[in-house]
N, C-alpha and C. Protein backbone atom coordinates (compact mmCIF):
# COMPACT_ATOMS: atom_id res chain seq x y z
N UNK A 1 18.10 -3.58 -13.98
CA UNK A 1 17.46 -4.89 -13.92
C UNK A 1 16.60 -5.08 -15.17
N UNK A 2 16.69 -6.37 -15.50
CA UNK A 2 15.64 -6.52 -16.69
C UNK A 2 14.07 -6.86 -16.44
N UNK A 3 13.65 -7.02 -17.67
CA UNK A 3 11.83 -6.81 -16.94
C UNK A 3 11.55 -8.31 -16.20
N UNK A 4 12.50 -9.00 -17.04
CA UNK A 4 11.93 -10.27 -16.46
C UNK A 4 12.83 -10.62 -15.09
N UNK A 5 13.58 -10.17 -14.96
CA UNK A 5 14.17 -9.58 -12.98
C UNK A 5 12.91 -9.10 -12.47
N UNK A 6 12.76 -8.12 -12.82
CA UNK A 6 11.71 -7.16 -12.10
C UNK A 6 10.33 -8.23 -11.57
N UNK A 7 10.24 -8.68 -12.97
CA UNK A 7 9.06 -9.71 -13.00
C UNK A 7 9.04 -10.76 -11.98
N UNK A 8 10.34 -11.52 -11.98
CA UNK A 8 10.53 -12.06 -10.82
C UNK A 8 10.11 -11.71 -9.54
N UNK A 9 10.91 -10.72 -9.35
CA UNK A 9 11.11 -10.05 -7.88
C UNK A 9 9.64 -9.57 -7.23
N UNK A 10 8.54 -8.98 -8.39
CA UNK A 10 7.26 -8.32 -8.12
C UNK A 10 6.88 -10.06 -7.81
N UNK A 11 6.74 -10.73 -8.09
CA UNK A 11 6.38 -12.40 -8.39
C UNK A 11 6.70 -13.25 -6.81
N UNK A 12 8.31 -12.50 -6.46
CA UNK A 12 8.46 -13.47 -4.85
C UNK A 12 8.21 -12.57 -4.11
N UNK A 13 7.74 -11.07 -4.15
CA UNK A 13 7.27 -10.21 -3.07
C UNK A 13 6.25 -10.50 -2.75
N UNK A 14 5.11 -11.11 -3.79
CA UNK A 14 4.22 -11.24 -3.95
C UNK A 14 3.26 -12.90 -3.14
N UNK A 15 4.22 -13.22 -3.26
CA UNK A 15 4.69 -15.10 -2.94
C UNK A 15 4.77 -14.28 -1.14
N UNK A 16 5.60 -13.61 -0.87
CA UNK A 16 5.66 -13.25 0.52
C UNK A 16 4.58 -12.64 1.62
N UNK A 17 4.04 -11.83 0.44
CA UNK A 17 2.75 -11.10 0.65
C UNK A 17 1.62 -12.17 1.18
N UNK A 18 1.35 -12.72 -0.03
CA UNK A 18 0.32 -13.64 -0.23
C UNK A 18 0.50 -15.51 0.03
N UNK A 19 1.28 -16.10 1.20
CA UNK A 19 2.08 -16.99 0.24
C UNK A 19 1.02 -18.26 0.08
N UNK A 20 -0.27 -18.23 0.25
CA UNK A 20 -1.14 -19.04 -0.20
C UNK A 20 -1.78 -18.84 -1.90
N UNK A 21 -0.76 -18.48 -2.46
CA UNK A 21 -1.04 -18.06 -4.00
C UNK A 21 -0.36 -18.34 -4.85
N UNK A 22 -0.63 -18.98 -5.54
CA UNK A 22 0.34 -20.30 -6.71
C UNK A 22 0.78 -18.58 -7.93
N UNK A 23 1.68 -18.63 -7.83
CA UNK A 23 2.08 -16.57 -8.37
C UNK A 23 2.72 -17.16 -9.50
N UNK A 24 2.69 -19.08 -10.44
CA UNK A 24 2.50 -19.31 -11.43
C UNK A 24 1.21 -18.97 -12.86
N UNK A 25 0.50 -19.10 -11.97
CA UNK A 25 -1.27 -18.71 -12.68
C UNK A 25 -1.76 -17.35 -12.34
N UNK A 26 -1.05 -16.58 -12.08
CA UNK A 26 -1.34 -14.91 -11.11
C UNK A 26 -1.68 -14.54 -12.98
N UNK A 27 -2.25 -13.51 -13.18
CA UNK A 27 -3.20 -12.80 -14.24
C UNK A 27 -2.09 -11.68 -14.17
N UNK A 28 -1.29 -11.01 -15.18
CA UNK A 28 -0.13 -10.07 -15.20
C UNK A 28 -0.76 -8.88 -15.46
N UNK A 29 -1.49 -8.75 -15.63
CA UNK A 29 -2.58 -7.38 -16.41
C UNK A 29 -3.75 -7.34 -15.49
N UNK A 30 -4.51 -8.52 -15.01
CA UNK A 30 -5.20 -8.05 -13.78
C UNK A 30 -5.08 -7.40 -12.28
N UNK A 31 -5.92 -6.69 -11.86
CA UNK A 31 -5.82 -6.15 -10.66
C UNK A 31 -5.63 -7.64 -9.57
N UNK A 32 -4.55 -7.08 -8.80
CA UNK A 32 -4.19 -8.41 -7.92
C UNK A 32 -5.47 -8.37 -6.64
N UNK A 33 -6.12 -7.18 -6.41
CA UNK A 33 -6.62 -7.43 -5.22
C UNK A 33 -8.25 -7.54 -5.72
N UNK A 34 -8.67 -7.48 -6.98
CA UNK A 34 -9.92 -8.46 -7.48
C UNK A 34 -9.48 -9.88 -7.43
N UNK A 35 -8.21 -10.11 -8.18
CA UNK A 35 -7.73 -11.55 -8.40
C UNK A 35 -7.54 -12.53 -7.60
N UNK A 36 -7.04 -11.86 -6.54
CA UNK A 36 -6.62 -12.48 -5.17
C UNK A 36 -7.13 -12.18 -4.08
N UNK A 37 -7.96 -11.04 -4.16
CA UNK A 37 -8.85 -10.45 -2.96
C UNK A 37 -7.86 -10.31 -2.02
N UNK A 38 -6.82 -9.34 -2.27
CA UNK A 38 -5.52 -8.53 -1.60
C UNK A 38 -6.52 -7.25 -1.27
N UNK A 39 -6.05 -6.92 0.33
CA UNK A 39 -6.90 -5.60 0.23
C UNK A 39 -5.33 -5.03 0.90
N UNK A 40 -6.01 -3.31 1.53
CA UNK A 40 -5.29 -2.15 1.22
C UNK A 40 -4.04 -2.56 2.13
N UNK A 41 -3.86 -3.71 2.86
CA UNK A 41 -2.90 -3.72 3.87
C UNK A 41 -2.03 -4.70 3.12
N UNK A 42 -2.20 -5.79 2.71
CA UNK A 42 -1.17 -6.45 1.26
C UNK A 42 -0.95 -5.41 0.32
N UNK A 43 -1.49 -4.88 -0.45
CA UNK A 43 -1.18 -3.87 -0.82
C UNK A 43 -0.16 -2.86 -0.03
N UNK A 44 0.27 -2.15 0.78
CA UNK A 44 1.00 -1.60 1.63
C UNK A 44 2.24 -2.61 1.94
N UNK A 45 1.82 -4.04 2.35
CA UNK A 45 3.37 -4.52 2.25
C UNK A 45 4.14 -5.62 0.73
N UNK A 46 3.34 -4.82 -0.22
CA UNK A 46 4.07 -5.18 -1.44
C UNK A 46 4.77 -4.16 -1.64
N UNK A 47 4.56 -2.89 -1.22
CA UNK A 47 4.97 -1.84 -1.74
C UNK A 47 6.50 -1.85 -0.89
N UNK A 48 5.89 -2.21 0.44
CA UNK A 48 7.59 -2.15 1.49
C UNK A 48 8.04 -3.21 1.35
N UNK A 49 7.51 -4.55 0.91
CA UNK A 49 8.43 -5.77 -0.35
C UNK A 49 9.54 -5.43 -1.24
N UNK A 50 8.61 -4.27 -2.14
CA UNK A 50 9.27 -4.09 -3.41
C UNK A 50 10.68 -2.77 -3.35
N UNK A 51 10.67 -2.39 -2.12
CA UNK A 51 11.80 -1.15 -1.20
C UNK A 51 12.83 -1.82 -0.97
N UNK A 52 12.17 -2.95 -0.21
CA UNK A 52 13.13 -3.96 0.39
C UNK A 52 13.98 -4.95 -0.75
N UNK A 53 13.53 -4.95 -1.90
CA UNK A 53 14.60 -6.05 -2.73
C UNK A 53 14.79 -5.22 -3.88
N UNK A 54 14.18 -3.73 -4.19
CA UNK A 54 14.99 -3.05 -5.25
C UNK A 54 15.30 -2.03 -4.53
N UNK A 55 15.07 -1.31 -4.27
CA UNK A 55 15.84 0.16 -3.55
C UNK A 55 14.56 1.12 -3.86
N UNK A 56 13.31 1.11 -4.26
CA UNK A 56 12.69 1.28 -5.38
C UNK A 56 11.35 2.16 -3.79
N UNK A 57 11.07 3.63 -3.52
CA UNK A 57 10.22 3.36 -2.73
C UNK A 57 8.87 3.66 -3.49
N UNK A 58 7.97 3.27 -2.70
CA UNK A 58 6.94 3.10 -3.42
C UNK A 58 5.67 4.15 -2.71
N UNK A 59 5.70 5.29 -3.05
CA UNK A 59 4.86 6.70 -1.91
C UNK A 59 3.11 6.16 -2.27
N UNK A 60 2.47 6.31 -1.11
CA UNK A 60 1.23 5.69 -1.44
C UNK A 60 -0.05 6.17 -2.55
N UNK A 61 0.73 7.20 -2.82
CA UNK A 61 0.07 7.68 -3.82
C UNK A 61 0.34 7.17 -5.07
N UNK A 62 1.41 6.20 -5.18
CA UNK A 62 1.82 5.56 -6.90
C UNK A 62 1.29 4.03 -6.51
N UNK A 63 0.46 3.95 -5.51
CA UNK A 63 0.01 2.21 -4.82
C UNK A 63 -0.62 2.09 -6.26
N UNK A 64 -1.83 2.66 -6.98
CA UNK A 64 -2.22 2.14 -7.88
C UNK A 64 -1.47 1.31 -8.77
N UNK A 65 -0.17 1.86 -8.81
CA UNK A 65 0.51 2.01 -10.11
C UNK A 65 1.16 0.20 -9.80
N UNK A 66 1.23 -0.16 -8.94
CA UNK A 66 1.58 -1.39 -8.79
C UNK A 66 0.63 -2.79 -8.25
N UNK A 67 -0.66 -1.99 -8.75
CA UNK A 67 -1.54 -3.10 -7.87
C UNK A 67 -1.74 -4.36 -9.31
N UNK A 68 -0.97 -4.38 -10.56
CA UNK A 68 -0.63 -5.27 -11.50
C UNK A 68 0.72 -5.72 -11.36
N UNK A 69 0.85 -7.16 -11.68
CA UNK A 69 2.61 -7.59 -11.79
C UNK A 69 2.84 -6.75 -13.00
N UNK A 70 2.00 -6.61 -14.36
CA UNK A 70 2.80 -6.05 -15.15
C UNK A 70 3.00 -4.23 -15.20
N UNK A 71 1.77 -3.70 -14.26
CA UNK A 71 2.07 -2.50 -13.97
C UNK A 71 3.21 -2.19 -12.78
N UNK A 72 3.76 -3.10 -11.87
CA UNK A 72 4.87 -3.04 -11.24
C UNK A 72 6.02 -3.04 -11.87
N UNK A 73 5.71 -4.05 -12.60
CA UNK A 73 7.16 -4.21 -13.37
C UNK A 73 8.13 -3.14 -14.34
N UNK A 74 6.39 -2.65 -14.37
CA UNK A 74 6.84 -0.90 -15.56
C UNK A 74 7.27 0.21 -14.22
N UNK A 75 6.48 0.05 -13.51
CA UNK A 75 6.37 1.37 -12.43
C UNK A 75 8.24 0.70 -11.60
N UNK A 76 8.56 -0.32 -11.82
CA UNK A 76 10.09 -0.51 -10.70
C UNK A 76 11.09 0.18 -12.05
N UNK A 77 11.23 -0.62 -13.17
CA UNK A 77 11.57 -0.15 -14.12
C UNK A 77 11.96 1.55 -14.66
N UNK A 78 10.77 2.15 -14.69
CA UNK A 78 10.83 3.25 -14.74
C UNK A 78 11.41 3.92 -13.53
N UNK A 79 11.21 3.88 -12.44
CA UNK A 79 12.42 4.64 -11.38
C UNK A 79 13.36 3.91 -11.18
N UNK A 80 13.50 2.96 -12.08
CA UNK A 80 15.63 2.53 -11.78
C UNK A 80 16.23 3.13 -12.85
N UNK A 81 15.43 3.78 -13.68
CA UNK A 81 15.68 3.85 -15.04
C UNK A 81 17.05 5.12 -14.92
């Protein structure tokens, strides 16, 4: 998948997660759960979001690694790789 797939996909998981969140103006480099005040349980189902539309699992110990669209996008990336 390309980044801007990935980008997508972190983008409508995210839309699913959250769906009171315009995920046009979302901050790609900011922490989503300062940004959006996502706490540890959105967090948990972005991660089983992001299982569910790449194959991609996400062990809760790499949660950091996706709490950015653009650190998701590296962290899906890198294990399809």
């Amino acid at each position: 998948m390309s980044d801007e797939t990935l980008e997508s996909t972190v983008l409508r998981v995210l839309g699913e997660v959250a769906p009171e969140v315009d995920t046009a103006n979302v901050d790609p480099v900011e922490d989503l759960r300062d940004q959006l005040d996502l706490d540890s349980m959105d967090i948990l189902n972005m991660a089983i979001g992001l299982f569910e539309a790449t194959g991609v699992e996400v062990p809760e110990s790499d949660y950091p690694r996706i709490v950015t669209i653009s650190g998701a996008v590296d962290y899906l990336a890198e294990r399809m790789a």
